[in-house]
PDB file of N, CA and C in Angstrom:
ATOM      1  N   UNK A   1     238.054-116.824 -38.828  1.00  0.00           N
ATOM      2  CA  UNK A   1     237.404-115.598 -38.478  1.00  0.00           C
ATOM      3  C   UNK A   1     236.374-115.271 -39.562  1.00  0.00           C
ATOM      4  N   UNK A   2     234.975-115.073 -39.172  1.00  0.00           N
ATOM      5  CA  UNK A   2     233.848-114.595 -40.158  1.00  0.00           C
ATOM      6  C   UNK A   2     234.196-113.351 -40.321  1.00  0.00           C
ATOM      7  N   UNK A   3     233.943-113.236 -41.582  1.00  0.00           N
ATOM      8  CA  UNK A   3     234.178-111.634 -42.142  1.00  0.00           C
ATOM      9  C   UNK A   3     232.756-111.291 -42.710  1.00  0.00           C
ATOM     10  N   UNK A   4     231.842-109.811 -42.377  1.00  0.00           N
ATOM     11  CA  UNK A   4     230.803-109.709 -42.802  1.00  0.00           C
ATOM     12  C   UNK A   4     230.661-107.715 -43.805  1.00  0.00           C
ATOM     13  N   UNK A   5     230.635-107.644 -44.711  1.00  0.00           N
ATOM     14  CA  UNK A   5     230.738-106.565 -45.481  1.00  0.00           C
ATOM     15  C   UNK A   5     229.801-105.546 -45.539  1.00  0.00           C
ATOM     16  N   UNK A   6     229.661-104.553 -45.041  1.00  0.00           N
ATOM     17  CA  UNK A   6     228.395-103.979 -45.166  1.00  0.00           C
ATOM     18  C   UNK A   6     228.674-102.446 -46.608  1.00  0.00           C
ATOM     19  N   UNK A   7     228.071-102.283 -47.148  1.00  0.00           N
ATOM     20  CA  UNK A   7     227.996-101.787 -48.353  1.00  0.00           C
ATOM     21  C   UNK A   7     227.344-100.603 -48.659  1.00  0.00           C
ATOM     22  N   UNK A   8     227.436 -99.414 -48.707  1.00  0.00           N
ATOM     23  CA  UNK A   8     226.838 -98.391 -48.919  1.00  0.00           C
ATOM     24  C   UNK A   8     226.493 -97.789 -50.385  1.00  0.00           C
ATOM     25  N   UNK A   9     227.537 -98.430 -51.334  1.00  0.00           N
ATOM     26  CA  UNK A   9     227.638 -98.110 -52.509  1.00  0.00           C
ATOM     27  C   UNK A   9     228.538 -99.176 -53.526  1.00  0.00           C
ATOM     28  N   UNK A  10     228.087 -99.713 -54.661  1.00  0.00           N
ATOM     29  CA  UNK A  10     228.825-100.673 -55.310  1.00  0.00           C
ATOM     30  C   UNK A  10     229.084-100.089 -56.428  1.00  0.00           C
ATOM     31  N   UNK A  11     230.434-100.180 -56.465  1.00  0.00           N
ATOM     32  CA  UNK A  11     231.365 -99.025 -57.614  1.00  0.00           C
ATOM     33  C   UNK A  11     231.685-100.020 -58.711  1.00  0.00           C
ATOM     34  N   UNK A  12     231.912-101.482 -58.647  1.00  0.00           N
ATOM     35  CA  UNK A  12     232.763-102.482 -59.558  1.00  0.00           C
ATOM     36  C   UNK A  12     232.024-103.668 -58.704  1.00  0.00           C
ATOM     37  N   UNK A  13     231.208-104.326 -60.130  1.00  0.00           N
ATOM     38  CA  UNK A  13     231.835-105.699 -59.931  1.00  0.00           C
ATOM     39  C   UNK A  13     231.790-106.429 -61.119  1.00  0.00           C
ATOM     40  N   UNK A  14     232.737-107.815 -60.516  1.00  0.00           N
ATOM     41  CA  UNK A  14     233.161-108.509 -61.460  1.00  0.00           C
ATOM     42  C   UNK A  14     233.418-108.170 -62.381  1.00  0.00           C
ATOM     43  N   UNK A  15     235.149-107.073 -62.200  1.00  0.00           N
ATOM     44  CA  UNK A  15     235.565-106.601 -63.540  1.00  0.00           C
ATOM     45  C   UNK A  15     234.711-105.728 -64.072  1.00  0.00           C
ATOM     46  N   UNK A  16     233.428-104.930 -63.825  1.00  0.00           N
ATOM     47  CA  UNK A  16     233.033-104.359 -64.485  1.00  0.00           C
ATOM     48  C   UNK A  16     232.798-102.662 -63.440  1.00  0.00           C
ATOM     49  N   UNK A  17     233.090-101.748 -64.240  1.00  0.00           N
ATOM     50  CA  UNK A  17     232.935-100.460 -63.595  1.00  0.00           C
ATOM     51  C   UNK A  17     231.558-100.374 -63.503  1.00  0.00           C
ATOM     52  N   UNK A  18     230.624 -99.796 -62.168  1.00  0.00           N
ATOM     53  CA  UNK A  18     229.389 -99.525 -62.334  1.00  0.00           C
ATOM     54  C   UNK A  18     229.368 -97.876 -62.271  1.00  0.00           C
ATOM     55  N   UNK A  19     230.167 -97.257 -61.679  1.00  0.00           N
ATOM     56  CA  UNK A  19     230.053 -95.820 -61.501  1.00  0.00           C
ATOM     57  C   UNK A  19     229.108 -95.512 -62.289  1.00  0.00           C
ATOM     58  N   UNK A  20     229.201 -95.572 -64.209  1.00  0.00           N
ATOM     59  CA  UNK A  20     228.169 -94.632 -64.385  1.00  0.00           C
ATOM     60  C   UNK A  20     226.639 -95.143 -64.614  1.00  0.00           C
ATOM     61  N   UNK A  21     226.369 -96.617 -63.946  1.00  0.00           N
ATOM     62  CA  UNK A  21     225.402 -96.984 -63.353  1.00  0.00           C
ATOM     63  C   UNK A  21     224.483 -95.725 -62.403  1.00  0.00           C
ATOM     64  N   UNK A  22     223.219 -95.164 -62.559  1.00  0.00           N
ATOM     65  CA  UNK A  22     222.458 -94.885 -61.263  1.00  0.00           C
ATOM     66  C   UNK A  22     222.568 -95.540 -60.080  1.00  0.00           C
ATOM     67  N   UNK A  23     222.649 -94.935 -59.263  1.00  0.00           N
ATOM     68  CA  UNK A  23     222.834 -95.594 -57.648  1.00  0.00           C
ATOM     69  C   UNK A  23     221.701 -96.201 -57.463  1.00  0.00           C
ATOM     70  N   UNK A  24     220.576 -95.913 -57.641  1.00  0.00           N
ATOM     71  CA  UNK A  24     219.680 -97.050 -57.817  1.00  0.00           C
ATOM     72  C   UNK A  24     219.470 -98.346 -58.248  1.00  0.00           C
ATOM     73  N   UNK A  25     220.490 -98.403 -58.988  1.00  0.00           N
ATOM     74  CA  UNK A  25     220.750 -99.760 -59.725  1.00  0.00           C
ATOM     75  C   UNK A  25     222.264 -99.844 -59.356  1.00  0.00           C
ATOM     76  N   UNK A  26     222.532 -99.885 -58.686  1.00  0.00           N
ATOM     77  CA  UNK A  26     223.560-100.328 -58.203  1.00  0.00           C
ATOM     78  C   UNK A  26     223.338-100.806 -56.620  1.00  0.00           C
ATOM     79  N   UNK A  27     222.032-100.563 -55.938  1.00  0.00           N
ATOM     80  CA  UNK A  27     221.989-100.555 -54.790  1.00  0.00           C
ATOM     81  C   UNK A  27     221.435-101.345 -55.086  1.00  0.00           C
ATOM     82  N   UNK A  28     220.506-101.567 -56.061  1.00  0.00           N
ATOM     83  CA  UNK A  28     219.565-103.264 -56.223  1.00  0.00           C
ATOM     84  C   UNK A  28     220.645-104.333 -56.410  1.00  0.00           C
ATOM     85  N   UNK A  29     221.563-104.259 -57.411  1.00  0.00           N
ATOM     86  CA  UNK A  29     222.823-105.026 -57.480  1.00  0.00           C
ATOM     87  C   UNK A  29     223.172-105.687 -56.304  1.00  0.00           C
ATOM     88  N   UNK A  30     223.609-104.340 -55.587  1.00  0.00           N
ATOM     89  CA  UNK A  30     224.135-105.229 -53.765  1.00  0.00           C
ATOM     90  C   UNK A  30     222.747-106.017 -53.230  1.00  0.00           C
ATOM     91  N   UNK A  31     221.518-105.705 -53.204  1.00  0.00           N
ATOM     92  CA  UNK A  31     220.122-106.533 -52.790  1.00  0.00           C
ATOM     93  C   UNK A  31     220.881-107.462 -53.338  1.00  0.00           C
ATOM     94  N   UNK A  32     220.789-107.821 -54.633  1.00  0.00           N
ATOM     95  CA  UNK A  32     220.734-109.026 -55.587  1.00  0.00           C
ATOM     96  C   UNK A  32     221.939-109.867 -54.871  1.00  0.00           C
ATOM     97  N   UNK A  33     223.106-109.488 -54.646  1.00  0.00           N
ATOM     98  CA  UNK A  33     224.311-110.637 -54.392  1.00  0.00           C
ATOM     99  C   UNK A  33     223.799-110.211 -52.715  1.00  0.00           C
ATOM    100  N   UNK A  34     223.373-109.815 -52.002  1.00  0.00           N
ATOM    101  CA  UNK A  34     223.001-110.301 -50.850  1.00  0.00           C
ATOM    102  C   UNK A  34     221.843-111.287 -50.541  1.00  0.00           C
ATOM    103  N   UNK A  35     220.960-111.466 -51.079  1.00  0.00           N
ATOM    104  CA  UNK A  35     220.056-112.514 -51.175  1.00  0.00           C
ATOM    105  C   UNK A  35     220.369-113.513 -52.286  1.00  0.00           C
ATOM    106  N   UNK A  36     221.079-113.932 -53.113  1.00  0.00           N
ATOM    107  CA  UNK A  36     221.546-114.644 -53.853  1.00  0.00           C
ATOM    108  C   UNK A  36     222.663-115.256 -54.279  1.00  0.00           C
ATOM    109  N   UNK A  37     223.990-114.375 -53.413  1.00  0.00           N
ATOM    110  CA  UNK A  37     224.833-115.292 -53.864  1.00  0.00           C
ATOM    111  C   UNK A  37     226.137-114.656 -52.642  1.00  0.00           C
ATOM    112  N   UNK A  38     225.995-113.922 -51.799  1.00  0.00           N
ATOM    113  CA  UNK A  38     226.919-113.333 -51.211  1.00  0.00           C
ATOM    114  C   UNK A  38     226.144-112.760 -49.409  1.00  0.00           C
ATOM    115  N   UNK A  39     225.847-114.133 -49.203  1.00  0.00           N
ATOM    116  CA  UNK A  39     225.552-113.539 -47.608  1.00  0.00           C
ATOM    117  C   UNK A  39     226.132-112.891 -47.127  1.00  0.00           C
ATOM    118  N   UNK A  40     227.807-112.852 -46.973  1.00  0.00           N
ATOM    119  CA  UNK A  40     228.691-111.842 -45.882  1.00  0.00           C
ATOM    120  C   UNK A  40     228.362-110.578 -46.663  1.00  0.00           C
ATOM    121  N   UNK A  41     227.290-110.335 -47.428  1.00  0.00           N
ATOM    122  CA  UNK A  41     227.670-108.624 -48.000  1.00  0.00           C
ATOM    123  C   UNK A  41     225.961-108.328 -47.628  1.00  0.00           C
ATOM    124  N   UNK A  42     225.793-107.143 -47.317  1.00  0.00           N
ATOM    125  CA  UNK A  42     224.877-106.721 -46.729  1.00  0.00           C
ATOM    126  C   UNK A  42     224.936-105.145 -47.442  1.00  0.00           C
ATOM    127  N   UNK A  43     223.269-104.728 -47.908  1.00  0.00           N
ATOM    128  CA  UNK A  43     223.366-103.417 -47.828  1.00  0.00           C
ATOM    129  C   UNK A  43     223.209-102.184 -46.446  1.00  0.00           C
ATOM    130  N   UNK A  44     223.872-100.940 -46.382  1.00  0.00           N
ATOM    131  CA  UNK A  44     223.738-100.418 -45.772  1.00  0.00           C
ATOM    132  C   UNK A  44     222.440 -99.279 -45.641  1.00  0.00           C
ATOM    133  N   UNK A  45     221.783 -99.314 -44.626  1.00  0.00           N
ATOM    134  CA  UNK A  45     221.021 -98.227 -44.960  1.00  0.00           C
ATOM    135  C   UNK A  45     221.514 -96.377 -45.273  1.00  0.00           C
ATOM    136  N   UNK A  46     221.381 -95.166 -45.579  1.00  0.00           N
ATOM    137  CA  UNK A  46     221.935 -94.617 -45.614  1.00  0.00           C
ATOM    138  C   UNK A  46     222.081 -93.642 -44.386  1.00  0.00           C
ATOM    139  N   UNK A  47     223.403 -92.488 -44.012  1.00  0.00           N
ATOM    140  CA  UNK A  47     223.208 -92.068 -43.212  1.00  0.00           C
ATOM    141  C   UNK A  47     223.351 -90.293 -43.467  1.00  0.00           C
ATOM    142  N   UNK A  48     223.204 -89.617 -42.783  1.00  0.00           N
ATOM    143  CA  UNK A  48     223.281 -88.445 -42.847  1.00  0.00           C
ATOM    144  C   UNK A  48     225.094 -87.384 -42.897  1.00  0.00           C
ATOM    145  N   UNK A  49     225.567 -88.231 -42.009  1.00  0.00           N
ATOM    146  CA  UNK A  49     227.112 -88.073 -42.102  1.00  0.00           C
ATOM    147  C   UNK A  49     228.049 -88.917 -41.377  1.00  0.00           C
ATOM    148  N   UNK A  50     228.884 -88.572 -41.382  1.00  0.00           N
ATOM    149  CA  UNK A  50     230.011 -89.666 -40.291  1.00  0.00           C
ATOM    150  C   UNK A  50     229.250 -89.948 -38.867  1.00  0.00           C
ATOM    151  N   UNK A  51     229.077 -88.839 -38.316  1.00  0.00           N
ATOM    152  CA  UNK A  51     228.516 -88.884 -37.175  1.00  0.00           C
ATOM    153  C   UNK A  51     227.868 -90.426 -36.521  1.00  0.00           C
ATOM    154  N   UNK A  52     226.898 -89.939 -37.478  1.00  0.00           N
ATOM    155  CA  UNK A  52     225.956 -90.900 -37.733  1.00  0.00           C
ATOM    156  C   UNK A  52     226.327 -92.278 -37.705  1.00  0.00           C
ATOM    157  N   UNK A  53     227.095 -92.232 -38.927  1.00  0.00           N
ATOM    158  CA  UNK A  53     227.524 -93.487 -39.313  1.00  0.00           C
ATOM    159  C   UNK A  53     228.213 -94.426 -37.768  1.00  0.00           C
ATOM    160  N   UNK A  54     229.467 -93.748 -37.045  1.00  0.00           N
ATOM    161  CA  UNK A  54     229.604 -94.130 -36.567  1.00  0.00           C
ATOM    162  C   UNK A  54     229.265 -94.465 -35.151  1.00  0.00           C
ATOM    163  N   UNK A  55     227.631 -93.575 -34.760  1.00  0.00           N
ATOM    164  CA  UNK A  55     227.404 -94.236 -33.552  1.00  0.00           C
ATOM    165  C   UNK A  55     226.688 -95.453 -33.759  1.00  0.00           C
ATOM    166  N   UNK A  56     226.258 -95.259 -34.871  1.00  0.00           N
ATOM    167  CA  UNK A  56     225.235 -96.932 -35.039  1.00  0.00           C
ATOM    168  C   UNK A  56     226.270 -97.780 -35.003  1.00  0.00           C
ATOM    169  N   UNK A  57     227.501 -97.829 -35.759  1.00  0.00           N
ATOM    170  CA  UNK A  57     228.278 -98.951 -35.520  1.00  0.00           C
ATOM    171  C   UNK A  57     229.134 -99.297 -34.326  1.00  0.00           C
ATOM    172  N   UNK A  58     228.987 -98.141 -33.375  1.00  0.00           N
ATOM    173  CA  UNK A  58     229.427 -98.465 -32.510  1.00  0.00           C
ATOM    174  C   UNK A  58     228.177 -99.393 -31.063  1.00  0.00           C
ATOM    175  N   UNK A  59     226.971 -98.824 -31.534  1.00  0.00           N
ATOM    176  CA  UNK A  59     226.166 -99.782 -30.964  1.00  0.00           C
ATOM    177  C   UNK A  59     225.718-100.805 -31.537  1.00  0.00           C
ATOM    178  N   UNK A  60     226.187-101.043 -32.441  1.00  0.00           N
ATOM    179  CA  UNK A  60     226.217-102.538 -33.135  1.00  0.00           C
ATOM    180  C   UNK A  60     227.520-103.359 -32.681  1.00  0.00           C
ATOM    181  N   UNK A  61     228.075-102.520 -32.387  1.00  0.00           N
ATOM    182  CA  UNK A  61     229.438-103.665 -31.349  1.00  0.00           C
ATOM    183  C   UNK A  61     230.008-103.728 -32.410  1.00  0.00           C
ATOM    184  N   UNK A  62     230.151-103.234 -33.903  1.00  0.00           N
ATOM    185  CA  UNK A  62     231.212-103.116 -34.844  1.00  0.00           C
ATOM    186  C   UNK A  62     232.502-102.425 -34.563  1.00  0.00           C
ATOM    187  N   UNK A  63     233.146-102.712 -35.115  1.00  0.00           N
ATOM    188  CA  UNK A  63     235.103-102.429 -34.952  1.00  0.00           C
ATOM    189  C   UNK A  63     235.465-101.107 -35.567  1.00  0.00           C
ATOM    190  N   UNK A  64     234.688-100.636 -36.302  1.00  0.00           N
ATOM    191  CA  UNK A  64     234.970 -99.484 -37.627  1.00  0.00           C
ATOM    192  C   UNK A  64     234.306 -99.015 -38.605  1.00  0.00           C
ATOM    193  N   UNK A  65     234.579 -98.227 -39.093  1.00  0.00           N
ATOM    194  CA  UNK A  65     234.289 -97.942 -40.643  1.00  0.00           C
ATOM    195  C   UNK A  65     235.251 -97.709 -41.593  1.00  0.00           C
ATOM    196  N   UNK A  66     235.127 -98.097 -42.610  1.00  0.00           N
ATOM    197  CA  UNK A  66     236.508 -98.006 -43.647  1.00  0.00           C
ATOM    198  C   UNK A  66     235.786 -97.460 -44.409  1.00  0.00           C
ATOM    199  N   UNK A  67     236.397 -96.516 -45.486  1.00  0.00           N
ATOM    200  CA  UNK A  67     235.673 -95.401 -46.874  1.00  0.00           C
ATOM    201  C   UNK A  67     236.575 -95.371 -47.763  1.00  0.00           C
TER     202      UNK A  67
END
């Protein structure tokens, strides 16, 4: 089964806390391992609220959202 990650915010990686990273640089981060080293991870664009969130994924034929 393909598993594909979509990403709104990157809190940790590799052992390392980013929290008090700017979200700006943390959102380039996810760019970076999505074009370089982590195809199944994808950034998300942002949304306004749940709402939101979940009709796009539901017309994307996605299963959920997890938070």
């Amino acid at each position: 089964m393909a598993v594909h990650l979509w990403l709104f915010d990157l809190l940790a990686f590799n052992g390392r806390d980013l929290r008090p990273q700017p979200l700006a640089r943390r959102q380039a981060l996810q760019v970076l391992m999505e074009r370089f080293g982590c195809p199944a991870v994808s950034l998300s664009e942002p949304f306004e609220d749940g709402i939101s969130l979940l009709r796009v994924a539901e017309q994307r034929g996605l299963e959920g959202v997890v938070s």
